[in-house]
N, C-alpha and C. Protein backbone atom coordinates (compact mmCIF):
# COMPACT_ATOMS: atom_id res chain seq x y z
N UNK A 1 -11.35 10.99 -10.18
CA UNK A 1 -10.58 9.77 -10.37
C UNK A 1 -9.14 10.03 -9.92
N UNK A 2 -8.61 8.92 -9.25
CA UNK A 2 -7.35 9.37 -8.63
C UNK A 2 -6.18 8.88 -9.36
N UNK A 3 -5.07 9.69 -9.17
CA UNK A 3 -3.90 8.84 -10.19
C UNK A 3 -3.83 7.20 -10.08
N UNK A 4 -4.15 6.61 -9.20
CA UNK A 4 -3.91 5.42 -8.76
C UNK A 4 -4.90 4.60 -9.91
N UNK A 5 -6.01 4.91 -9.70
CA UNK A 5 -7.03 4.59 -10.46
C UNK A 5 -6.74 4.65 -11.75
N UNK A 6 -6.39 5.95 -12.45
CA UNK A 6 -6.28 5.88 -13.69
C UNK A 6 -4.81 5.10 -13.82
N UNK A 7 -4.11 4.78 -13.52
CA UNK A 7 -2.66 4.17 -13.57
C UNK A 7 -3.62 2.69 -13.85
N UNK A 8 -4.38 1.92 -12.79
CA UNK A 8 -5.17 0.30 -13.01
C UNK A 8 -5.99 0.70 -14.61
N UNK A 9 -6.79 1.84 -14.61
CA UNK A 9 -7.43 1.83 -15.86
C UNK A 9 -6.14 1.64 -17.25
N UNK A 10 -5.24 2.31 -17.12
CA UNK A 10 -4.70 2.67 -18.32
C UNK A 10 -3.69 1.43 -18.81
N UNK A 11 -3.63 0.42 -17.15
CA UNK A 11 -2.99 -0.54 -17.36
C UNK A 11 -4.00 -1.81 -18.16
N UNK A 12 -5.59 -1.72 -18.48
CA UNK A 12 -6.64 -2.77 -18.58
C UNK A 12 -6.31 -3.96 -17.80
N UNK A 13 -6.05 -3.72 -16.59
CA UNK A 13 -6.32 -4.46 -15.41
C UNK A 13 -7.58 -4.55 -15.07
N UNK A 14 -7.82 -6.27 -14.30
CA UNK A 14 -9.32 -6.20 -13.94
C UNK A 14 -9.19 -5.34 -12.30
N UNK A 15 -10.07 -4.76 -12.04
CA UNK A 15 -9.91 -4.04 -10.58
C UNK A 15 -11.29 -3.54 -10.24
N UNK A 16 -11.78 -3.64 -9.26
CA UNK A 16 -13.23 -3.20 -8.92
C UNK A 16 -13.02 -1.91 -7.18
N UNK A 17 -13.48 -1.23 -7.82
CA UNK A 17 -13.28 0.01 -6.46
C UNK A 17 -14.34 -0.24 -5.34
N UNK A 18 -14.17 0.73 -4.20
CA UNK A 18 -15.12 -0.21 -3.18
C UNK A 18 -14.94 1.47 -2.35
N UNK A 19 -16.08 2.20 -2.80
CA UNK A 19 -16.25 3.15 -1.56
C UNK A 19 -16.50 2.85 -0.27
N UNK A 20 -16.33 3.40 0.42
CA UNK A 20 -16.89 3.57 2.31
C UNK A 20 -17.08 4.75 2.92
N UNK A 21 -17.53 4.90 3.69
CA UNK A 21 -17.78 5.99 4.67
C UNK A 21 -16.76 6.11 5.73
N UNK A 22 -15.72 6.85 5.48
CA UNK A 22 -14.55 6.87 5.86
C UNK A 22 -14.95 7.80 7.31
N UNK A 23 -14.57 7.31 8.29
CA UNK A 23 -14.58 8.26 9.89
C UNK A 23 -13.32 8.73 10.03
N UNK A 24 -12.85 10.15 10.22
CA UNK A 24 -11.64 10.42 10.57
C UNK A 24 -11.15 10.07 11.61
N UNK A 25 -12.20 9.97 12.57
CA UNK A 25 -11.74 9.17 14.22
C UNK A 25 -11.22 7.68 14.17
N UNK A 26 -11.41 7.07 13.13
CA UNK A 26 -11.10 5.52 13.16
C UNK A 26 -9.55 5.48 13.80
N UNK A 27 -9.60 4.44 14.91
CA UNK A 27 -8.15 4.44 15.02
C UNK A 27 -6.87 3.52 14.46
N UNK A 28 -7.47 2.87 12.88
CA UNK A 28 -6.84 2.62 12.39
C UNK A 28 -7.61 2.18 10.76
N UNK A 29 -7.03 3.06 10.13
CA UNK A 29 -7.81 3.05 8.51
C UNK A 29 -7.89 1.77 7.91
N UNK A 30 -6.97 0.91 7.67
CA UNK A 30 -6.88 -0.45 7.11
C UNK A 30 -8.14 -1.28 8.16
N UNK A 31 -7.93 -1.37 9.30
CA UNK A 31 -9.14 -2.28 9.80
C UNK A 31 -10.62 -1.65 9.31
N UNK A 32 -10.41 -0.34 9.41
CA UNK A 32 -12.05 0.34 9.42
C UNK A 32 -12.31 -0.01 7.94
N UNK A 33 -11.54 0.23 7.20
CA UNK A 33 -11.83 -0.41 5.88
C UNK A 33 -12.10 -2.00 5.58
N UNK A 34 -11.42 -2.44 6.27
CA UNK A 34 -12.37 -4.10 6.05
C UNK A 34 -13.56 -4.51 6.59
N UNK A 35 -13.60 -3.59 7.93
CA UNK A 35 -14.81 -4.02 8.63
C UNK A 35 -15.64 -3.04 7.98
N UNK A 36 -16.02 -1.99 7.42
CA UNK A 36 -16.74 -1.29 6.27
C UNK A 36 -16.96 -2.13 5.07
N UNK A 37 -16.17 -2.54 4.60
CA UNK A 37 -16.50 -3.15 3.14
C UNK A 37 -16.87 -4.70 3.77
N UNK A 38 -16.84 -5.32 4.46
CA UNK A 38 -17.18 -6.79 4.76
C UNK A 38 -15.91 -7.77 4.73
N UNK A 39 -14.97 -7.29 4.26
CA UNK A 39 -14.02 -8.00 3.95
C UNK A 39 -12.64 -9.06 4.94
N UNK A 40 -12.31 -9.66 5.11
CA UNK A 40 -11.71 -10.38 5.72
C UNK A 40 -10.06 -9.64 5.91
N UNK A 41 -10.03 -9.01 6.88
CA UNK A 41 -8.52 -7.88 7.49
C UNK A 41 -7.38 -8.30 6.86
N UNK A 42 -6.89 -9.18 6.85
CA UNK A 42 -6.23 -10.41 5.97
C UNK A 42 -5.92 -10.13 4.52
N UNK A 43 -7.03 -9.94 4.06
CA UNK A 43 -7.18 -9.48 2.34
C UNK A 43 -7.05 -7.80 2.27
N UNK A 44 -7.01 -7.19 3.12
CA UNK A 44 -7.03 -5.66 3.14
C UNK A 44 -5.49 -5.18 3.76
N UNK A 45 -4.81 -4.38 2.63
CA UNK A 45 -3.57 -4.15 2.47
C UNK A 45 -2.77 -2.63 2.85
N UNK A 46 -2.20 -2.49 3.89
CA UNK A 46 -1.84 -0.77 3.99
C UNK A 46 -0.35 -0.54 3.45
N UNK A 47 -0.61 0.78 2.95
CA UNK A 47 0.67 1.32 1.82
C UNK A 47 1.38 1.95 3.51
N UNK A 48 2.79 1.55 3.50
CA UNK A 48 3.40 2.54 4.14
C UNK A 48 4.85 3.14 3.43
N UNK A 49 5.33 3.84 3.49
CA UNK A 49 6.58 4.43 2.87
C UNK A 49 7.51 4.63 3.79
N UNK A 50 8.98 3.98 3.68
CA UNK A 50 10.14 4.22 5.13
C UNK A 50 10.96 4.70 3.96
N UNK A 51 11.45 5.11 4.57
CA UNK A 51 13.29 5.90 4.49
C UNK A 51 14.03 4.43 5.01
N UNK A 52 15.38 5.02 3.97
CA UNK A 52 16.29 3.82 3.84
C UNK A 52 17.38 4.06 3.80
N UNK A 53 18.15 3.96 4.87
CA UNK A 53 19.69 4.51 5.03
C UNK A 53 19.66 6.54 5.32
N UNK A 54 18.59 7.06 5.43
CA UNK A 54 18.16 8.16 5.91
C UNK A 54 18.37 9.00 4.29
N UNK A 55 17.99 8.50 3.63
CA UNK A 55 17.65 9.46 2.41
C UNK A 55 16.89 8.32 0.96
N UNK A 56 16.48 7.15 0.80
CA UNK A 56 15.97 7.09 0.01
C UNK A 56 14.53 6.53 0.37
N UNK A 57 13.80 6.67 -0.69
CA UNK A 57 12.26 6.56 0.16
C UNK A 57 12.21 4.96 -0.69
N UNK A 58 11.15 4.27 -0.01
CA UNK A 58 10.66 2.93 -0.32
C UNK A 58 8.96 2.72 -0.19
N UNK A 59 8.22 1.97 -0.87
CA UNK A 59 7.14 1.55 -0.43
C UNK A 59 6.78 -0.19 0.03
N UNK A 60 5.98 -0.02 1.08
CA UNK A 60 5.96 -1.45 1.81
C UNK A 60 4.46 -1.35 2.23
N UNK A 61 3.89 -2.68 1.23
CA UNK A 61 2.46 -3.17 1.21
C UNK A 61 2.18 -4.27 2.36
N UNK A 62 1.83 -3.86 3.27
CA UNK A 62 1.25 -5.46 4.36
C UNK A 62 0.01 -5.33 4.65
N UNK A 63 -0.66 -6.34 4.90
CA UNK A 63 -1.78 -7.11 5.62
C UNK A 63 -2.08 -5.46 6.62
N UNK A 64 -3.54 -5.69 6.67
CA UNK A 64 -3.60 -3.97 8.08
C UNK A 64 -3.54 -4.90 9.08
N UNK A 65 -3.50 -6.78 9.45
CA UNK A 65 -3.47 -7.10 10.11
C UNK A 65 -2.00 -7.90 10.79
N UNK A 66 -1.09 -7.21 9.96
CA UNK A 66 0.32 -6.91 10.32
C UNK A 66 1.16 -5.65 10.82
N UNK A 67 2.01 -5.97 11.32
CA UNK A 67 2.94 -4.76 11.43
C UNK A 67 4.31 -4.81 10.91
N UNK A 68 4.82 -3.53 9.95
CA UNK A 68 6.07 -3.81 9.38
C UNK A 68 7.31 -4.12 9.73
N UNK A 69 7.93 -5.33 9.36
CA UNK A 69 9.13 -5.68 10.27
C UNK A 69 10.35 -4.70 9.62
N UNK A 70 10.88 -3.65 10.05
CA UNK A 70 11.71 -2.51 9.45
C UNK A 70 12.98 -3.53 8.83
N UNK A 71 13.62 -3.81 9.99
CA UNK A 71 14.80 -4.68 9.73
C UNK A 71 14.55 -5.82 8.35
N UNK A 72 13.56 -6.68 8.17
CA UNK A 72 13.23 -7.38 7.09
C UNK A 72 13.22 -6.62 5.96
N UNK A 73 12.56 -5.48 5.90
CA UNK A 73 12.54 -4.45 4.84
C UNK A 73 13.65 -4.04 4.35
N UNK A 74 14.36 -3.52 5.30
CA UNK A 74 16.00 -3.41 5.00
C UNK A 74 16.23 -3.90 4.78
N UNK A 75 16.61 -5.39 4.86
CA UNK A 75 17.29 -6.25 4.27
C UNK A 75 17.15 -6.66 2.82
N UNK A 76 15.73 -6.80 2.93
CA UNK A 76 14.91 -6.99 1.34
C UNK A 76 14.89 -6.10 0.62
N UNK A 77 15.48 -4.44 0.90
CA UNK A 77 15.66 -3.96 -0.07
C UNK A 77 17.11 -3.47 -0.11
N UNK A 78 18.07 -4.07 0.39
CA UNK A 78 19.45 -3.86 0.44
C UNK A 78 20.34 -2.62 1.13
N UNK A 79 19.42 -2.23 2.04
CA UNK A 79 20.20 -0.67 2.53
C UNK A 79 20.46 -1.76 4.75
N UNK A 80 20.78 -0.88 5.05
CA UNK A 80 21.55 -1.05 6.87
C UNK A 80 19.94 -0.78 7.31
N UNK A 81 19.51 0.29 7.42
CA UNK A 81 18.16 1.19 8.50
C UNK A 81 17.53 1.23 7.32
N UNK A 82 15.98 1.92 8.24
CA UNK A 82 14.93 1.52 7.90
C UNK A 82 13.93 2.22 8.72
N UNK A 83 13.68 3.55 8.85
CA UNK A 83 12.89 3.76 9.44
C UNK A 83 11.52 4.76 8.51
N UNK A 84 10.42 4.15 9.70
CA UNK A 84 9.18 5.02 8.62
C UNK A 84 9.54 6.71 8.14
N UNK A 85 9.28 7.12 6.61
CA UNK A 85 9.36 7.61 6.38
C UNK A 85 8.68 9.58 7.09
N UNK A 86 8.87 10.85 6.85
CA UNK A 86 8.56 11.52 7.61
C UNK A 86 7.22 11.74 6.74
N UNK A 87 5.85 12.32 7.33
CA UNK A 87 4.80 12.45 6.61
C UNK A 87 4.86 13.56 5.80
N UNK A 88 5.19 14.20 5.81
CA UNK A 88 5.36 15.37 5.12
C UNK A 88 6.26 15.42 3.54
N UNK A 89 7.51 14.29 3.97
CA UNK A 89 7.95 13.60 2.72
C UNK A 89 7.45 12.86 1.56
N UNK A 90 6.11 11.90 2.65
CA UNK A 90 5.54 10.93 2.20
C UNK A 90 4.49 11.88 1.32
N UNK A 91 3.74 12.75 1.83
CA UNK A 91 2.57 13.78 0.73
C UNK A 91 3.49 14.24 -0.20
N UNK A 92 4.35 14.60 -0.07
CA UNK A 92 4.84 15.28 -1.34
C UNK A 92 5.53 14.73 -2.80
N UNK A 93 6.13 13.25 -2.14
CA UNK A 93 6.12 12.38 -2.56
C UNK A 93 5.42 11.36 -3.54
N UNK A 94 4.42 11.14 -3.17
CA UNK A 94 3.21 10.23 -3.63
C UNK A 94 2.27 11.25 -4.23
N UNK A 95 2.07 12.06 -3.42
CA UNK A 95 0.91 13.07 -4.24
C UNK A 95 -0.28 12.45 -3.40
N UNK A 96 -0.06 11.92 -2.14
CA UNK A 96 -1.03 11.29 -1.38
C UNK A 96 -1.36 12.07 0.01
N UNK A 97 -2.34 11.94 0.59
CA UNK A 97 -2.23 12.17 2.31
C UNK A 97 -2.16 11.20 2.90
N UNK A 98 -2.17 11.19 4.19
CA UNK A 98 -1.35 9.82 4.73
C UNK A 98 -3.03 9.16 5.12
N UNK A 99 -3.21 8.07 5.06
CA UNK A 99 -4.22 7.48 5.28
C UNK A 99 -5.07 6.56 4.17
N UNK A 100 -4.56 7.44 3.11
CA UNK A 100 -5.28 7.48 1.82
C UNK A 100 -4.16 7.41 0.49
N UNK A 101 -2.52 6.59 1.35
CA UNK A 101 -1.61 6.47 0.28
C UNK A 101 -1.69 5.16 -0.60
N UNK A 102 -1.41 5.60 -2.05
CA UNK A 102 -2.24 4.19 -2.56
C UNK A 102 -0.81 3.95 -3.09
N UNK A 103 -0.38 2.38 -3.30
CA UNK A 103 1.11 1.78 -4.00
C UNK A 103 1.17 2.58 -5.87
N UNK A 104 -0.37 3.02 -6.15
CA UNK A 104 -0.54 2.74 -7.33
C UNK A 104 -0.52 4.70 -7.90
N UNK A 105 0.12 5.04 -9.13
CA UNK A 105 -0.05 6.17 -9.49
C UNK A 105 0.62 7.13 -8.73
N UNK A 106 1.45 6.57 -8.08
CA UNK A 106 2.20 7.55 -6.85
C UNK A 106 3.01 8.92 -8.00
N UNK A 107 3.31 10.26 -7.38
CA UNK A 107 3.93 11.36 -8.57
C UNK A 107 5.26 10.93 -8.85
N UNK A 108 6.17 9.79 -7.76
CA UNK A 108 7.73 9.87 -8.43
C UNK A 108 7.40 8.31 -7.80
N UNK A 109 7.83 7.14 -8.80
CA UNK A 109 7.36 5.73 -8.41
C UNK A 109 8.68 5.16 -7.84
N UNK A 110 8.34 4.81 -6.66
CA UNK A 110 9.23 4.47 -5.48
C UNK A 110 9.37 2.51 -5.65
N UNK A 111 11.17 2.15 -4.74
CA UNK A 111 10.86 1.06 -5.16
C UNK A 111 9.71 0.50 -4.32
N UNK A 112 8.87 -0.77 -4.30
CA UNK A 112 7.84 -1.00 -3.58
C UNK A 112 7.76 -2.71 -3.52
N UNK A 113 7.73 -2.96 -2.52
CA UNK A 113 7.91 -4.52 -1.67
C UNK A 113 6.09 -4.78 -1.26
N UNK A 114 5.75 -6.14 -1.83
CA UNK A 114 4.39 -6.75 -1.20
C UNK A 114 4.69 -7.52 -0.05
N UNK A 115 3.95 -7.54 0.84
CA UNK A 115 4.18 -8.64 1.39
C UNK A 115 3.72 -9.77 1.23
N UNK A 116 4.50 -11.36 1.46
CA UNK A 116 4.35 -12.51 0.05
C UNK A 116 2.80 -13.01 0.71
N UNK A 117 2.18 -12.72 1.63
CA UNK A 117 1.04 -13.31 1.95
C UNK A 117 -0.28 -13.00 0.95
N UNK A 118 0.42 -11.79 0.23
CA UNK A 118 -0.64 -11.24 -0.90
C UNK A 118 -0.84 -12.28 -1.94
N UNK A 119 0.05 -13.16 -2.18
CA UNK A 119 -0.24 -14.47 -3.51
C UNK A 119 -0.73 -15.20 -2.88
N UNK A 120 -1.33 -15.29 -1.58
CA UNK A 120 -2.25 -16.30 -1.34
C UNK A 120 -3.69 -15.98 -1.78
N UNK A 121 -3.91 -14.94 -2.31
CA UNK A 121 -5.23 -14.23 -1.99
C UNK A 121 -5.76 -13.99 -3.72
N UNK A 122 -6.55 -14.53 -4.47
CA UNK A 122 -7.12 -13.96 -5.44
C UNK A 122 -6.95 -12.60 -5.81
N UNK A 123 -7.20 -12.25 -5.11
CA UNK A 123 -7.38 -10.51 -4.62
C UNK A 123 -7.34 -9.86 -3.32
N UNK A 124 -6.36 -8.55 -3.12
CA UNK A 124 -6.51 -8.33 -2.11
C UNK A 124 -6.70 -6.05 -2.36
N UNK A 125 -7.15 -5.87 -1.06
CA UNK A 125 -7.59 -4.43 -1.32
C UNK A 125 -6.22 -3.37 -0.93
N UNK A 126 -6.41 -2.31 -1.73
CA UNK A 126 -4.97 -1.45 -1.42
C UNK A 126 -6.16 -0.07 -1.36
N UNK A 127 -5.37 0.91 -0.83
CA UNK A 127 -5.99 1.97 -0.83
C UNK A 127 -5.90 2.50 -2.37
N UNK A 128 -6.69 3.29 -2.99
CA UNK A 128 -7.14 3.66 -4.60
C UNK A 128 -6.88 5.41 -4.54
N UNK A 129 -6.09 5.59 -3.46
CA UNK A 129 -5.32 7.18 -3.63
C UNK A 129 -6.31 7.90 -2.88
N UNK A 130 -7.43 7.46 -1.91
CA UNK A 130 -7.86 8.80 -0.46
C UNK A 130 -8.42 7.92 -0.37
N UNK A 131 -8.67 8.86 1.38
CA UNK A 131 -9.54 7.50 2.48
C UNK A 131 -11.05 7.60 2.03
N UNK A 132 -11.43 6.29 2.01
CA UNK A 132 -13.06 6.13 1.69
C UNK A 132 -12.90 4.97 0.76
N UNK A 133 -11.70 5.08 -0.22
CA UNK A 133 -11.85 4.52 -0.98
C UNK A 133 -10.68 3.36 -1.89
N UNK A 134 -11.23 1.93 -1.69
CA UNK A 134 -10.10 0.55 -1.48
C UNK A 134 -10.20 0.61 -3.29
N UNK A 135 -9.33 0.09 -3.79
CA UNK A 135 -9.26 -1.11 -4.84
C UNK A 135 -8.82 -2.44 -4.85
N UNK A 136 -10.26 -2.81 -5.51
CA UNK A 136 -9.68 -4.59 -5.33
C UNK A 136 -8.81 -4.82 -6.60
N UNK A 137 -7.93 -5.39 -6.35
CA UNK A 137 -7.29 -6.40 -7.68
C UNK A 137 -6.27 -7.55 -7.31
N UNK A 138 -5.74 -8.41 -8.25
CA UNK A 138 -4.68 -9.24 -8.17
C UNK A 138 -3.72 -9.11 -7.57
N UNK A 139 -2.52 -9.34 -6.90
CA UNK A 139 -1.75 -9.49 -6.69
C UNK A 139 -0.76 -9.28 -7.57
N UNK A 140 -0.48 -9.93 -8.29
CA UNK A 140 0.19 -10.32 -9.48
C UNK A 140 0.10 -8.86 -10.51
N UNK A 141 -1.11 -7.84 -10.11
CA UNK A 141 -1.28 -7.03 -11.47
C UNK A 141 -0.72 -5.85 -10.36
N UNK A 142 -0.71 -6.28 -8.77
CA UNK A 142 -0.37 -4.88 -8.12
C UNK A 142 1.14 -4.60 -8.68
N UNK A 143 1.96 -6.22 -7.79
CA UNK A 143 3.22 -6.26 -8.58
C UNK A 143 3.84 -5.43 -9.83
N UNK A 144 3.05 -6.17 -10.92
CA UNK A 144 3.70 -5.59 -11.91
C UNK A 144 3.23 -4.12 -12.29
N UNK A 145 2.35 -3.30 -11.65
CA UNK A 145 2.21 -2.00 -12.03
C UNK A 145 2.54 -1.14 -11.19
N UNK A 146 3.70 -1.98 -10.36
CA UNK A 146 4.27 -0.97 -9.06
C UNK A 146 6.02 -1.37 -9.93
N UNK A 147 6.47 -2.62 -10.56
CA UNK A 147 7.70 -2.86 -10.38
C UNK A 147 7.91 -3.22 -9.25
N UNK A 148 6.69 -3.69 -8.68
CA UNK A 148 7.56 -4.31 -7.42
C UNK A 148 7.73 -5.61 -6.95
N UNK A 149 7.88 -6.19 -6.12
CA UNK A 149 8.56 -7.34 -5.65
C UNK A 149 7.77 -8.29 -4.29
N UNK A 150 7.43 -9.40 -4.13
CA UNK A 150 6.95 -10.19 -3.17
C UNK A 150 7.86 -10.69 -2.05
N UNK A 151 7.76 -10.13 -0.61
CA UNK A 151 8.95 -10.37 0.41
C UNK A 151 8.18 -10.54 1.63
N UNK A 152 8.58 -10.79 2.56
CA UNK A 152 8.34 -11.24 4.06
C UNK A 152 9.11 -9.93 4.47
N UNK A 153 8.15 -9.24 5.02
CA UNK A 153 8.64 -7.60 5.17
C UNK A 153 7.39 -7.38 6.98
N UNK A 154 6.83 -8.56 7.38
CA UNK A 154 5.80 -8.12 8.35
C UNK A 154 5.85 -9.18 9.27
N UNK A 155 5.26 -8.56 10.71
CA UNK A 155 5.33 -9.62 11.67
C UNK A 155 4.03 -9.70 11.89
């Protein structure tokens, strides 16, 4: 069970997990994960982590069928720059590998931005802390068990 997981359990959030058969060749984890689970790309959500002003880390949830608008991010979280974080920061950080970083249970909790297309959605999937494996839940319950915030952060 991954920190992420037990973080939704300990919160008694409703959340339903969703294994897959994760390919390391996929050339992009968020799509292979929707088109694995059946799910509509749209509703399936990738964690990325940037650096902010070149020393504080952030997390930024979008659509896998977006790409992160840096500059929006910056802005929405109040720093000048904005660039993706280094991977090596990001594992040590989260307690994650990159592919398989989940918003949820991270080791030092970063601030963390949704993107607002997520309240359209009943539910949408985030990674559940390694590749193979999504969690579904609310919107509304990702929010509040990240402290985080709903923004237009994607193009």
């Amino acid at each position: 069970m991954t920190p992420g997981i037990k973080s939704a359990k300990r919160a008694k959030i409703k959340y339903e997990l969703h294994p897959y058969d994760h390919d390391p060749n996929a050339a992009s984890y968020g799509e292979e994960a929707a088109e694995k689970l059946g799910v509509a790309p749209e509703k399936v959500f990738k964690t990325l982590v940037i650096e902010l002003d070149g020393s504080t880390l952030a997390v930024c949830v979008i659509p896998v069928t977006n790409q992160l608008d840096l500059k929006a991010a910056a802005k929405v979280l109040g720093a000048k720059k904005a660039k993706m974080a280094d991977k090596n920061r990001v594992q040590r950080t989260t307690g994650y590998v990159l592919g398989g970083v989940s918003p949820l249970g991270q080791k030092k909790r970063l601030t963390t931005v949704i993107h607002e297309s997520a309240q359209a959605h009943p539910a949408i999937y985030v990674s559940a802390g390694r590749r193979g494996l999504d969690i579904e839940l609310a919107p509304e319950d990702l929010k509040n068990l990240t402290s985080g915030s709903f923004a237009h952060i994607a193009k």
